[in-house]
N, C-alpha and C. Protein backbone atom coordinates (compact mmCIF):
# COMPACT_ATOMS: atom_id res chain seq x y z
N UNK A 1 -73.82 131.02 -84.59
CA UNK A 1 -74.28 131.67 -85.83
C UNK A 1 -73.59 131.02 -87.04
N UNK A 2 -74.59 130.94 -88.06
CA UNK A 2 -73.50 130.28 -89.11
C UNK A 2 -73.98 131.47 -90.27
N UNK A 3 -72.29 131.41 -90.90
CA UNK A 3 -71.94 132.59 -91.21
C UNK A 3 -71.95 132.13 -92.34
N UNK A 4 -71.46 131.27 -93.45
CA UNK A 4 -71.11 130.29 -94.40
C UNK A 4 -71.76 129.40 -94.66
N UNK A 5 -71.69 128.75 -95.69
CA UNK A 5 -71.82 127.05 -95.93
C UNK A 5 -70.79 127.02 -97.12
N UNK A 6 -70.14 125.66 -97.24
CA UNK A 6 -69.26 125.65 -97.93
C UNK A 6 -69.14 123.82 -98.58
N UNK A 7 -70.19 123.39 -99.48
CA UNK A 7 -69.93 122.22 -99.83
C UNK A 7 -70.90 121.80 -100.97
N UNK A 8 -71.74 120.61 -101.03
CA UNK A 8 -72.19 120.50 -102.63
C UNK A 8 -73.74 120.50 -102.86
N UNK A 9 -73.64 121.50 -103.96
CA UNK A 9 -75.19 121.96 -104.20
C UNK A 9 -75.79 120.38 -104.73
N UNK A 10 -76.72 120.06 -103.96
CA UNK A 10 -77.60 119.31 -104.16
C UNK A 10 -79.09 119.23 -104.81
N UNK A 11 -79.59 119.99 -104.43
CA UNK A 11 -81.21 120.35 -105.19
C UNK A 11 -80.79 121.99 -105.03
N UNK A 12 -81.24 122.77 -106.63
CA UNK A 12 -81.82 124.06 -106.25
C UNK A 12 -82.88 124.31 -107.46
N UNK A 13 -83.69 125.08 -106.38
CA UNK A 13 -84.98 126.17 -107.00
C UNK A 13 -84.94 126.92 -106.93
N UNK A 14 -85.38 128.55 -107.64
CA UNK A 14 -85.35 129.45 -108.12
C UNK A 14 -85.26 130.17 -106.68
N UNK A 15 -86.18 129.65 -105.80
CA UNK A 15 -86.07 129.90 -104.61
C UNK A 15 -85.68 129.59 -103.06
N UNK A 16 -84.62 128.35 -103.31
CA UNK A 16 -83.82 127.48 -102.30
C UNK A 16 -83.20 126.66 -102.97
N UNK A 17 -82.21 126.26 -101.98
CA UNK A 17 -81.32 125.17 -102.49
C UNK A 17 -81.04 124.17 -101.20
N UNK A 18 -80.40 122.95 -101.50
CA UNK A 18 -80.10 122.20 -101.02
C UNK A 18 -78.41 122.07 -100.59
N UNK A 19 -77.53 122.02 -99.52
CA UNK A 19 -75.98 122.20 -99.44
C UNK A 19 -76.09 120.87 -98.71
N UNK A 20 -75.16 120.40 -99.22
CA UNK A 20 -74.59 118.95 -98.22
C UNK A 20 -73.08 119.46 -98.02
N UNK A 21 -73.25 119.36 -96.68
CA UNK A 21 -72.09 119.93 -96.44
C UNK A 21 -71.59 118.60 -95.09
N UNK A 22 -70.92 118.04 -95.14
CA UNK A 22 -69.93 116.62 -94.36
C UNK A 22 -71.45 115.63 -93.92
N UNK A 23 -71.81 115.44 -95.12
CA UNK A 23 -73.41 114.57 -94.75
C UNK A 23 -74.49 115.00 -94.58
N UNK A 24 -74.39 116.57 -93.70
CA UNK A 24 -75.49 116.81 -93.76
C UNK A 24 -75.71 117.77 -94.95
N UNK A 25 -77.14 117.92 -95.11
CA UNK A 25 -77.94 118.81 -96.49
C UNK A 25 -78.69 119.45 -95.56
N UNK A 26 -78.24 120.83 -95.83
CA UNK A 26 -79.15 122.39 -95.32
C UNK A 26 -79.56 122.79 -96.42
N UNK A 27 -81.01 122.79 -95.72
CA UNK A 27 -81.96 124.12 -96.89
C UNK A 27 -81.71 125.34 -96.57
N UNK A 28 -81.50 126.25 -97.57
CA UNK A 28 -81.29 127.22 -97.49
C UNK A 28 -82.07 128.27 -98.61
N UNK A 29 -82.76 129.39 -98.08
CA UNK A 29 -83.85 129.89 -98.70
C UNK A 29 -82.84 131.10 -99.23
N UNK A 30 -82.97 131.61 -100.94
CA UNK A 30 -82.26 132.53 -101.50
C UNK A 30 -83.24 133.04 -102.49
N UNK A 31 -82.34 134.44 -102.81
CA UNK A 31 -82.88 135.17 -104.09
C UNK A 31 -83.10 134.77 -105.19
N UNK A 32 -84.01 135.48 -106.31
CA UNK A 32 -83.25 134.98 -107.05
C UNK A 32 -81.40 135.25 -107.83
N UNK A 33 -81.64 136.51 -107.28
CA UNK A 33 -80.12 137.38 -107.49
C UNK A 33 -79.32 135.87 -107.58
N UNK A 34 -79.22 135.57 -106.24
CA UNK A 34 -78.53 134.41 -106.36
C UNK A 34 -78.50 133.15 -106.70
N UNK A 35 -79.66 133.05 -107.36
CA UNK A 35 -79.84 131.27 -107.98
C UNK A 35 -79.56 131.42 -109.21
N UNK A 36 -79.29 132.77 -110.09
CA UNK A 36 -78.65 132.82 -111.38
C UNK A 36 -77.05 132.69 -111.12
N UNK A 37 -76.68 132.63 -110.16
CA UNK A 37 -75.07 132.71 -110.03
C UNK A 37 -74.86 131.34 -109.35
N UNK A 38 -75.50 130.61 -108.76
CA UNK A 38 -75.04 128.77 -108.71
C UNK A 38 -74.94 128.32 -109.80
N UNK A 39 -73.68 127.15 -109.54
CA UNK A 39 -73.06 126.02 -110.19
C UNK A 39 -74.16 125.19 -110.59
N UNK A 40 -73.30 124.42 -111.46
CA UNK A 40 -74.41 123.33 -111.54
C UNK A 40 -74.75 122.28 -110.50
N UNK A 41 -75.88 121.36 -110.47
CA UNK A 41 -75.73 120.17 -109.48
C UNK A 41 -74.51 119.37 -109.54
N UNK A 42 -74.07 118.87 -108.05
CA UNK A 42 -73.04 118.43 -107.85
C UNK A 42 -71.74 118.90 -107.55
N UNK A 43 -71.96 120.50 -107.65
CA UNK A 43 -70.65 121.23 -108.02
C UNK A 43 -70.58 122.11 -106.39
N UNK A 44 -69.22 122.22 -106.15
CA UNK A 44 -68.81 123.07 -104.83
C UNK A 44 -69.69 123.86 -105.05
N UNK A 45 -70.16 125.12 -104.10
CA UNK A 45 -70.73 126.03 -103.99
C UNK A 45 -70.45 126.66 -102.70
N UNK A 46 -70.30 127.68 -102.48
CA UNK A 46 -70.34 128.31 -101.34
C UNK A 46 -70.99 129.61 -101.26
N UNK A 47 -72.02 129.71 -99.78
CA UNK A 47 -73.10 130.43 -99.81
C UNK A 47 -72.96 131.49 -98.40
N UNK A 48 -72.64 132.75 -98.85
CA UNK A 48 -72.67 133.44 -97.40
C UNK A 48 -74.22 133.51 -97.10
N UNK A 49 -74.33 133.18 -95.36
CA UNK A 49 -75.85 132.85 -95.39
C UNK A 49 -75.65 133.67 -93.46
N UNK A 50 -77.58 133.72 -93.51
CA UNK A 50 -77.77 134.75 -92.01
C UNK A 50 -78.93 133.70 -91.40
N UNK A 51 -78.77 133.50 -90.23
CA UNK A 51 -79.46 132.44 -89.85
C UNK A 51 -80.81 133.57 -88.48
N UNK A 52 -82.19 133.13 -89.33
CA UNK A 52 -82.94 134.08 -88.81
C UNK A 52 -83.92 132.79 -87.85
N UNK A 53 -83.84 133.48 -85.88
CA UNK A 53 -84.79 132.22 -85.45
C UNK A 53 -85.64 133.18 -84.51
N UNK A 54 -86.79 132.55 -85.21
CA UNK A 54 -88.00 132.76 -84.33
C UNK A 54 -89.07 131.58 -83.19
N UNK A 55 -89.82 131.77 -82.59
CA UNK A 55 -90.34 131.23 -81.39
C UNK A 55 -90.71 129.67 -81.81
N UNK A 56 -91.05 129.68 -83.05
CA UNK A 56 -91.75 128.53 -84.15
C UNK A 56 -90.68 127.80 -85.08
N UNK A 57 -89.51 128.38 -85.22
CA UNK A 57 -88.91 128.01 -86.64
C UNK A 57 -87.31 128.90 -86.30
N UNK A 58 -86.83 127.85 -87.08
CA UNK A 58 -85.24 128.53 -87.29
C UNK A 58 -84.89 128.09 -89.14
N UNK A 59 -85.20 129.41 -89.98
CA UNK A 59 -84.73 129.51 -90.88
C UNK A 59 -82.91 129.83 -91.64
N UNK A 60 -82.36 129.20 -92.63
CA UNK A 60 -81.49 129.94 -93.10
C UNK A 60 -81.49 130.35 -94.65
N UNK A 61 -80.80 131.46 -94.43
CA UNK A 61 -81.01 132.06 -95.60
C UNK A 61 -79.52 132.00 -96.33
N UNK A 62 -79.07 132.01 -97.85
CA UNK A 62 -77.89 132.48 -98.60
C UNK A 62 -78.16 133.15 -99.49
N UNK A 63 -76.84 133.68 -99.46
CA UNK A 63 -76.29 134.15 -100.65
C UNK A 63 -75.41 134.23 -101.63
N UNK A 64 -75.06 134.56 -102.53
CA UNK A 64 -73.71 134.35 -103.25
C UNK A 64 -72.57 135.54 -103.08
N UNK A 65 -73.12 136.64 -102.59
CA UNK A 65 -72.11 137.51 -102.69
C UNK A 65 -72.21 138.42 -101.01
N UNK A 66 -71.48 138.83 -100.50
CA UNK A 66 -71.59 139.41 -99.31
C UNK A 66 -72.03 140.98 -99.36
N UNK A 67 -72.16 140.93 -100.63
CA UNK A 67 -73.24 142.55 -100.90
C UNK A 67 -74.83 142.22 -100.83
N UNK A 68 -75.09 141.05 -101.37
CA UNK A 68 -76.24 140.63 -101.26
C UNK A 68 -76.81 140.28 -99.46
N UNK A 69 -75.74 139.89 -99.20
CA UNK A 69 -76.39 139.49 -97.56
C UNK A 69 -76.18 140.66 -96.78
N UNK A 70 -75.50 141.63 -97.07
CA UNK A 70 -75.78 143.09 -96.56
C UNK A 70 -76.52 143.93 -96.76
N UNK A 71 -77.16 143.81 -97.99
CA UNK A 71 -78.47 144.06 -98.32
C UNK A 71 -79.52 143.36 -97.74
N UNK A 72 -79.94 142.60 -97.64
CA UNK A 72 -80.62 141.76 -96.78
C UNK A 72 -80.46 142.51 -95.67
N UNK A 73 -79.50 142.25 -94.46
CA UNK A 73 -79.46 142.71 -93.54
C UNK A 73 -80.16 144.42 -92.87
N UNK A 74 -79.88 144.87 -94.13
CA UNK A 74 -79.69 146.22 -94.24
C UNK A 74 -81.76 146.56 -94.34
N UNK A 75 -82.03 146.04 -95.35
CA UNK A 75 -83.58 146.16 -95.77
C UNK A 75 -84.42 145.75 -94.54
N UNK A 76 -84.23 145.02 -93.86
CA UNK A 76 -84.72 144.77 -92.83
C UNK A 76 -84.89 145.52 -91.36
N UNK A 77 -83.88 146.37 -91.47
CA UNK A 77 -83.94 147.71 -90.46
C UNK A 77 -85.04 148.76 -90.58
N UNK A 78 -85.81 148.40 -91.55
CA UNK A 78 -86.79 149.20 -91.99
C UNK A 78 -88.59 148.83 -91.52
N UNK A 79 -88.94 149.54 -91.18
CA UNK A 79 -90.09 149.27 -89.98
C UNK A 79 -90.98 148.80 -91.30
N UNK A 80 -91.30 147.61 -90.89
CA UNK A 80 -92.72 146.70 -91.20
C UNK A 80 -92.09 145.65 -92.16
N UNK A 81 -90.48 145.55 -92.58
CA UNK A 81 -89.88 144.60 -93.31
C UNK A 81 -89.36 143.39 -92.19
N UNK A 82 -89.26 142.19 -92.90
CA UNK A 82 -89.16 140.73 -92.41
C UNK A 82 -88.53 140.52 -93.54
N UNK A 83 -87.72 139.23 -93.05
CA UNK A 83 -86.82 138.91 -94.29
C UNK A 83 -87.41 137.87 -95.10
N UNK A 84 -88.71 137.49 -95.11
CA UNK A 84 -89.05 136.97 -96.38
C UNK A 84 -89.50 138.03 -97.57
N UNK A 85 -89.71 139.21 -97.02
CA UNK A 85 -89.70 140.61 -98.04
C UNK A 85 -88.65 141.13 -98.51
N UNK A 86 -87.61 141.02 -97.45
CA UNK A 86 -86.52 141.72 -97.91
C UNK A 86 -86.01 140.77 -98.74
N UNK A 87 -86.10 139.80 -98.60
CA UNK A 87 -85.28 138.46 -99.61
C UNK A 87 -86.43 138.54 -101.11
N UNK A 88 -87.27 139.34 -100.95
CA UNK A 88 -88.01 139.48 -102.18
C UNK A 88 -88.08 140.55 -102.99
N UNK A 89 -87.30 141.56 -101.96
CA UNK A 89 -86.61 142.76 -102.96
C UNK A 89 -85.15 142.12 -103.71
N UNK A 90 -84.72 141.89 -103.28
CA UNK A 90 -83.60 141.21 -103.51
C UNK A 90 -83.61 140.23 -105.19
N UNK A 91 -84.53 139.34 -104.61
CA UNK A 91 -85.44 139.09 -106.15
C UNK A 91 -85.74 139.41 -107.32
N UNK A 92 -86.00 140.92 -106.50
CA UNK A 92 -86.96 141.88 -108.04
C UNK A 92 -85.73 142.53 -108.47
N UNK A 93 -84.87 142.99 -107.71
CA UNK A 93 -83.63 144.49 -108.71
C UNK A 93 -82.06 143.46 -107.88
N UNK A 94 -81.22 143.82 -108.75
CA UNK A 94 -79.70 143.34 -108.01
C UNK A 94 -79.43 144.59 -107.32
N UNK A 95 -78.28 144.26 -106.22
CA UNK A 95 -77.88 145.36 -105.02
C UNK A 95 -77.95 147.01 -105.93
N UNK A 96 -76.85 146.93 -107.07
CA UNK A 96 -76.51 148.20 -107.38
C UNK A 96 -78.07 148.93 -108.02
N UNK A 97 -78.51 148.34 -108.52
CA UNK A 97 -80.30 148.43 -108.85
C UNK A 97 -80.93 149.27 -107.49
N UNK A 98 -80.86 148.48 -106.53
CA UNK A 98 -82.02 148.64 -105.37
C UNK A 98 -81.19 149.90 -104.52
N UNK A 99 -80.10 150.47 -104.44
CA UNK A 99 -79.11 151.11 -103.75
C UNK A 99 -79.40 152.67 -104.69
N UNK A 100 -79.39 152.13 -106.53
CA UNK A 100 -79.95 153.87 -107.05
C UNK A 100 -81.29 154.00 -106.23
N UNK A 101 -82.22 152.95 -106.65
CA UNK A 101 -83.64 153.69 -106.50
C UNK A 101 -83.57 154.25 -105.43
N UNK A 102 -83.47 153.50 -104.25
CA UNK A 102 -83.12 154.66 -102.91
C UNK A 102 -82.63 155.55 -102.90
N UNK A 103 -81.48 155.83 -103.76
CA UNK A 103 -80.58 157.23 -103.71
C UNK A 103 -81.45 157.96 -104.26
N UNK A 104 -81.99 157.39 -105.28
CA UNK A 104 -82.61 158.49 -106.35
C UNK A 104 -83.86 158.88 -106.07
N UNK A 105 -84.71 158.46 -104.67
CA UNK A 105 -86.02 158.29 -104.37
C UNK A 105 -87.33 157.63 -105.05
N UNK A 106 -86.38 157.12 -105.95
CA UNK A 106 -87.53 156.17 -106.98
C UNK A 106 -88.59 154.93 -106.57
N UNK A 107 -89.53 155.94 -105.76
CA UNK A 107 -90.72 155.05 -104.93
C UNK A 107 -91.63 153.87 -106.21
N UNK A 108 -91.85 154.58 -107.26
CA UNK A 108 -91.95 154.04 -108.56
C UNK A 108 -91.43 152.53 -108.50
N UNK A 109 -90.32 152.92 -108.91
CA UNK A 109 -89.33 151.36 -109.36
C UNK A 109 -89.24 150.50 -108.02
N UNK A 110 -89.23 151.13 -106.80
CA UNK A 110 -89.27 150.23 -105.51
C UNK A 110 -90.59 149.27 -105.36
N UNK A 111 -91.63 150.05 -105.14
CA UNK A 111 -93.05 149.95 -105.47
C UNK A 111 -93.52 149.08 -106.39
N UNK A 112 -92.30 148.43 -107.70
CA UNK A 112 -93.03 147.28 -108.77
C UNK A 112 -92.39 145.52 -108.37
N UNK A 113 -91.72 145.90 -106.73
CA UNK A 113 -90.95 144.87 -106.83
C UNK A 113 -92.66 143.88 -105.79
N UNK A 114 -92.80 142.44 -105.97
CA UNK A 114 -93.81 141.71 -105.46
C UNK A 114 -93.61 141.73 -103.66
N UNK A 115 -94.64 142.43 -103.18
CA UNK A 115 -94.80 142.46 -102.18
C UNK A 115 -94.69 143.64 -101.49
N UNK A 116 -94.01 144.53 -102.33
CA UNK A 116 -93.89 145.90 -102.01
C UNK A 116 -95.13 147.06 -102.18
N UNK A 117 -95.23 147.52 -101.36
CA UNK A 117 -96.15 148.71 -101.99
C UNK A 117 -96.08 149.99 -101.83
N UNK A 118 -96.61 150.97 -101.83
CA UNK A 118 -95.91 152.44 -102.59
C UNK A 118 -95.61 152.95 -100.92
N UNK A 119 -96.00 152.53 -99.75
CA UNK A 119 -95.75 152.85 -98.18
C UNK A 119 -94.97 152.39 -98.32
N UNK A 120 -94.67 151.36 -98.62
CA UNK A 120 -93.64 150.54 -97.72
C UNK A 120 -92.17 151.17 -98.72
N UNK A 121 -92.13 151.12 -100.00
CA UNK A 121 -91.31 151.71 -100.94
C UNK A 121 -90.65 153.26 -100.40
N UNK A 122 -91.93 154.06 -100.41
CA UNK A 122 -91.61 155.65 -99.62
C UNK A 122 -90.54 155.59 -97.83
N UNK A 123 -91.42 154.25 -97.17
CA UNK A 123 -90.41 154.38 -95.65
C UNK A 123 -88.87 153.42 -96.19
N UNK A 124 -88.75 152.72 -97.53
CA UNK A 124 -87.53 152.87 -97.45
C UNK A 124 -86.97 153.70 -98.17
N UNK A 125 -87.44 154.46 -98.68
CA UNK A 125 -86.54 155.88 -99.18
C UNK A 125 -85.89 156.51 -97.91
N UNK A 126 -86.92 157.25 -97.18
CA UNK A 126 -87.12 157.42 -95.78
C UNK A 126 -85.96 156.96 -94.64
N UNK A 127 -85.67 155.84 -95.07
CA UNK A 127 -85.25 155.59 -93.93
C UNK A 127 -83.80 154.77 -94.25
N UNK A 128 -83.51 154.23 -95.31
CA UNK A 128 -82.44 153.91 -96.10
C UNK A 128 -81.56 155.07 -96.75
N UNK A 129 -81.99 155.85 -96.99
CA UNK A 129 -81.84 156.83 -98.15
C UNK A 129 -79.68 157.26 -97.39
N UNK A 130 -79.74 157.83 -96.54
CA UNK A 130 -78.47 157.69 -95.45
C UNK A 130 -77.89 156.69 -95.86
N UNK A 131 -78.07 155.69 -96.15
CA UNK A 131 -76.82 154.15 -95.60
C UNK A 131 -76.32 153.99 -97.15
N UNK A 132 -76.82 154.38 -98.07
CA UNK A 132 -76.47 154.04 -99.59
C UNK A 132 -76.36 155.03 -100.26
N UNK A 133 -76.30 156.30 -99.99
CA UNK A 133 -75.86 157.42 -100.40
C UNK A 133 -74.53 157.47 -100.56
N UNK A 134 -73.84 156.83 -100.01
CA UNK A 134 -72.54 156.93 -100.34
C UNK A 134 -71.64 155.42 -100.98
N UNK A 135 -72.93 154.78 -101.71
CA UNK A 135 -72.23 153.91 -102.30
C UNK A 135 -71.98 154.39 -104.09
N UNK A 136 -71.48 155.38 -104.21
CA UNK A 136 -71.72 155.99 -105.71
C UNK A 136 -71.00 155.11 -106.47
N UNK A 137 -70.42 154.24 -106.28
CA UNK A 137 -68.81 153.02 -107.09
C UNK A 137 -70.26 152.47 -107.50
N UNK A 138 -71.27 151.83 -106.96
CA UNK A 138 -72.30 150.87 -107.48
C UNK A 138 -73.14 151.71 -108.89
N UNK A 139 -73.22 152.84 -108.44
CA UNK A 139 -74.51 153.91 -109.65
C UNK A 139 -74.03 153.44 -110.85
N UNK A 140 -73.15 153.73 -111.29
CA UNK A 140 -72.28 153.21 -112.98
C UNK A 140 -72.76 152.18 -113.46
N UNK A 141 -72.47 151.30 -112.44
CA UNK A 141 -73.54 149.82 -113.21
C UNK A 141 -74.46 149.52 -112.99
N UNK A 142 -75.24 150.34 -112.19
CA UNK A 142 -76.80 150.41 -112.27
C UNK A 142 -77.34 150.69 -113.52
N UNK A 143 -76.80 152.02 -113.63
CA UNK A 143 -77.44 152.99 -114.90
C UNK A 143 -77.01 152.10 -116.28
N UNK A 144 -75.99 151.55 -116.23
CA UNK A 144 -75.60 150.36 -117.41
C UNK A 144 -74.71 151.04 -118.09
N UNK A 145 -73.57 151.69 -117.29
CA UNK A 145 -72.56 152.65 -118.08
C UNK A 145 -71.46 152.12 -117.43
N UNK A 146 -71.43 150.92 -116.44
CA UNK A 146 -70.29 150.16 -116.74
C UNK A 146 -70.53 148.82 -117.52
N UNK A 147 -69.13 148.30 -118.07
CA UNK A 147 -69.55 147.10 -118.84
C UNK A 147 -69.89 145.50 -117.95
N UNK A 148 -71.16 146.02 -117.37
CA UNK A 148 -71.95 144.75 -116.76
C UNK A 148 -71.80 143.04 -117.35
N UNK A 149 -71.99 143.35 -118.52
CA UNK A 149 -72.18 142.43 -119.58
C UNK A 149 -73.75 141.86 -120.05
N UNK A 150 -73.84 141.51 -121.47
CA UNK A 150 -75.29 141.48 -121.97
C UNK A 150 -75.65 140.21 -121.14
N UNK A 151 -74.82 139.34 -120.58
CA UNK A 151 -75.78 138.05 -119.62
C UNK A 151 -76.07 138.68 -118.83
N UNK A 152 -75.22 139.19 -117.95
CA UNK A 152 -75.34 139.43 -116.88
C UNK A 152 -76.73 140.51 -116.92
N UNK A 153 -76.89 141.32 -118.10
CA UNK A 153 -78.14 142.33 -117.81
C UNK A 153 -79.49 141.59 -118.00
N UNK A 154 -79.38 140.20 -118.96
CA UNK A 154 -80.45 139.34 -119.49
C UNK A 154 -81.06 138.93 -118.15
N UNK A 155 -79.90 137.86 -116.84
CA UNK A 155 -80.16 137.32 -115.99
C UNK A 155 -80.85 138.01 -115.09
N UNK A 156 -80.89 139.48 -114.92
CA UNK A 156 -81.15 140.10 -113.66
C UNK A 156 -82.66 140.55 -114.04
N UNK A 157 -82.98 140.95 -116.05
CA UNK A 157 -83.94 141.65 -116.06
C UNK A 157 -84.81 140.78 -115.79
N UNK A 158 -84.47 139.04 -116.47
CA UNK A 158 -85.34 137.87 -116.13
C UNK A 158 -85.91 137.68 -114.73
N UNK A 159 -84.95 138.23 -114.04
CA UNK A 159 -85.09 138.17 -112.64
C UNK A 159 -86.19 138.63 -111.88
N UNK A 160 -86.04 139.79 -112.48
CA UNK A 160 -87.27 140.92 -112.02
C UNK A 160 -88.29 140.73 -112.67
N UNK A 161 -88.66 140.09 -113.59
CA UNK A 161 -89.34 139.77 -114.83
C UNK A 161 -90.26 138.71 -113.87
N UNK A 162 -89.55 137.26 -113.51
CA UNK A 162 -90.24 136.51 -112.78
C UNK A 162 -90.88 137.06 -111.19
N UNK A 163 -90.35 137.98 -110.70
CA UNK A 163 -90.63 138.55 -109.78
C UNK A 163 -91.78 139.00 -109.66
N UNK A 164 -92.23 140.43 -110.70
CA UNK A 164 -93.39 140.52 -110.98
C UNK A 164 -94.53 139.59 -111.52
N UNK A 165 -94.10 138.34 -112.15
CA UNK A 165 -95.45 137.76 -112.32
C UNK A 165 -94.98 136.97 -113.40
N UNK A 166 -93.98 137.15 -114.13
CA UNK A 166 -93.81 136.29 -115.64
C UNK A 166 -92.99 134.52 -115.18
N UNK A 167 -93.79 133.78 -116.32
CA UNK A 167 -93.42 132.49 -116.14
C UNK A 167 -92.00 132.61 -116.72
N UNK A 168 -91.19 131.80 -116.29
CA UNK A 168 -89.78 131.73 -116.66
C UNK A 168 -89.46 131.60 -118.14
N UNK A 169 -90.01 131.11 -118.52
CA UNK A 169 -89.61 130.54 -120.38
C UNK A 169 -90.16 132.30 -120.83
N UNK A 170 -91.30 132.89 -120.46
CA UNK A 170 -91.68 134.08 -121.34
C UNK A 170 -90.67 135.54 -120.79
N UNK A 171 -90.03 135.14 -119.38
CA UNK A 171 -89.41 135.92 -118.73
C UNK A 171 -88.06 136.00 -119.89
N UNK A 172 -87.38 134.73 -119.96
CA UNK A 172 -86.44 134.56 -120.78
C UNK A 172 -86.40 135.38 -122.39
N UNK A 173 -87.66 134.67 -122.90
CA UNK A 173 -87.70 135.32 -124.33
C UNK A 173 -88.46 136.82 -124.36
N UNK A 174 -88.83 137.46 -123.27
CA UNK A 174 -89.17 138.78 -123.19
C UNK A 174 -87.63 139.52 -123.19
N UNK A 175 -86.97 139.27 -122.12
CA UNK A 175 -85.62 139.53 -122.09
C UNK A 175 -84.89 139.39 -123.07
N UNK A 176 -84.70 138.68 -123.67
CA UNK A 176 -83.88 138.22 -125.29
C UNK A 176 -84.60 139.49 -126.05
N UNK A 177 -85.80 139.76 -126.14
CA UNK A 177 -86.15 140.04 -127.03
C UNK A 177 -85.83 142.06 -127.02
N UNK A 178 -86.07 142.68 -125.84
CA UNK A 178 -86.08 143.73 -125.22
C UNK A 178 -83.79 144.48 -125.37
N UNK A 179 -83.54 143.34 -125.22
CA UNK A 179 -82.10 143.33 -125.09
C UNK A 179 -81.67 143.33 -126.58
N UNK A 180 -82.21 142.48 -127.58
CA UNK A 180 -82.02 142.92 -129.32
C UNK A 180 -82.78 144.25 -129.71
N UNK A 181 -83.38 144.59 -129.27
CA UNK A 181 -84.43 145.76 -129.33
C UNK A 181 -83.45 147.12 -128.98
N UNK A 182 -82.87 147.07 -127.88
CA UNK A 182 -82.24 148.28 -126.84
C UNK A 182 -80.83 148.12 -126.96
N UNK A 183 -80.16 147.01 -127.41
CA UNK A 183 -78.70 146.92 -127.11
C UNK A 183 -77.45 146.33 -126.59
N UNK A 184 -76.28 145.83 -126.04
CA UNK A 184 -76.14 145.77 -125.05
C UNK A 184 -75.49 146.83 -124.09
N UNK A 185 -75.69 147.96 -124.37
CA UNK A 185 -75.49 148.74 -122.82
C UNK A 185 -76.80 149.51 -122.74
N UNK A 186 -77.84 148.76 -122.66
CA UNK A 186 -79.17 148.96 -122.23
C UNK A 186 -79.20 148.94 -120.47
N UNK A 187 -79.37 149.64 -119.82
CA UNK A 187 -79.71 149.26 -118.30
C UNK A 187 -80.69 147.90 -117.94
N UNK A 188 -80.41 147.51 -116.85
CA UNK A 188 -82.03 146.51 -116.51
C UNK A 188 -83.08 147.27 -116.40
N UNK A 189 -83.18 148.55 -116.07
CA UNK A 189 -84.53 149.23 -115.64
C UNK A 189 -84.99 149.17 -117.13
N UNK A 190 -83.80 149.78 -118.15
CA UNK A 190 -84.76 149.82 -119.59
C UNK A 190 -85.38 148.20 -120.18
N UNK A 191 -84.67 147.68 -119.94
CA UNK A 191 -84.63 146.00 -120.31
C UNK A 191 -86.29 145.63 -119.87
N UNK A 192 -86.38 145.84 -118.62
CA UNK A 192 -87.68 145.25 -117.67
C UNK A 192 -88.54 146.42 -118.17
N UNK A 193 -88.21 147.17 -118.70
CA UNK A 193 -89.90 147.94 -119.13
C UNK A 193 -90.15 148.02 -120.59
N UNK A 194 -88.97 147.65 -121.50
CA UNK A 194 -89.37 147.51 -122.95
C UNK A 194 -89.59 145.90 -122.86
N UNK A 195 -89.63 145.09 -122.25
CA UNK A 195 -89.89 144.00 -121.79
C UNK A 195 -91.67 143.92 -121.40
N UNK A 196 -91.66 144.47 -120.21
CA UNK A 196 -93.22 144.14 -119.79
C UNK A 196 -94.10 145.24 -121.12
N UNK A 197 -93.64 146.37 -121.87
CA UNK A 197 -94.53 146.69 -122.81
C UNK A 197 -94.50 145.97 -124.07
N UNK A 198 -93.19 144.85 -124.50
CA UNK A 198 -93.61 144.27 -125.23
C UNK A 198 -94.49 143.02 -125.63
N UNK A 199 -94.80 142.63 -123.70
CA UNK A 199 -95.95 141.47 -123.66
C UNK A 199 -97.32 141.90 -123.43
N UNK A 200 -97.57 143.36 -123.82
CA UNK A 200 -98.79 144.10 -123.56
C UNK A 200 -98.86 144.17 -124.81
């Protein structure tokens, strides 16, 4: 099992990257959670990653933070999820994001992430709702009442922004724009919806 990678980012896209790690270069398929938090090209990087193999294919996946790959792990216990979905929730909200809506039963906000739909949103209320109930240290900076920071809320709403459907450059200046509008201790949930109503 490989648990790690630990050497130099070579190619990345919004949705994989490239690791050369002693010659060789592993692809490795990620969030976007985590392609806002890589180095630049050329630069160390290290990626906690879960190596998923099926009858056809042996994929790997990273991440940047070991909350993120427990999330992953975790979303996937959930009947009719695969981890190219769960790696696409992951996408749409950051951990402390995706950990309220469950607490809070917010089939709504689960339900807008791409690929999700209001079943599949409800069985992880359902069926998650137990395992993250007792992460209350995360709620604070969900809700945007700890000091996250204004990048850090820009990067994530962009995040979710491209998730649902927006090209990156309008994702960016929707976000800029929603974030002068609201503040900076605006939440991402407020960010991503004075956002998508200000491109309507």
């Amino acid at each position: 099992m490989i648990t790690f990678l630990k050497g130099t980012l070579t190619d990345a896209l919004p949705t994989q990257v490239v690791v050369e790690v002693n010659g060789i270069g592993y692809e490795v398929l990620i969030p976007l959670s985590s392609f806002e938090k890589l180095p630049a090209l050329g630069q160390a990087v290290t990626l906690k990653t879960q190596l998923v193999v099926r009858e056809d294919s042996q994929t790997l996946y990273g991440f940047a933070t070991d909350d993120e790959r427990g999330l992953f792990k975790m979303i996937q216990n959930v009947t009719g999820i695969g981890p190219r979905l769960a790696l696409n929730v992951l996408s749409g909200m950051d951990v402390a994001s995706f950990k309220l809506a469950v607490g809070t039963g917010d089939v709504k906000r689960l339900s807008s992430i791409n690929g999700i739909g209001k079943k599949t949103a409800e069985r992880m209320v359902l069926e998650l709702k137990d395992k993250v109930g007792s992460v209350d240290s995360d709620l604070p900076t969900a809700l945007g009442q700890a000091p996250a920071g204004s990048d850090r809320n820009i990067a994530d709403t962009v995040a979710a922004l491209e998730a649902l459907g927006s090209k990156p450059a309008e994702a960016q200046k929707a976000a800029k724009a929603a974030l002068a509008m609201l503040g900076p201790q605006a939440a991402v949930e407020e960010l991503v919806r004075a956002a998508l109503k200000g491109g309507k």
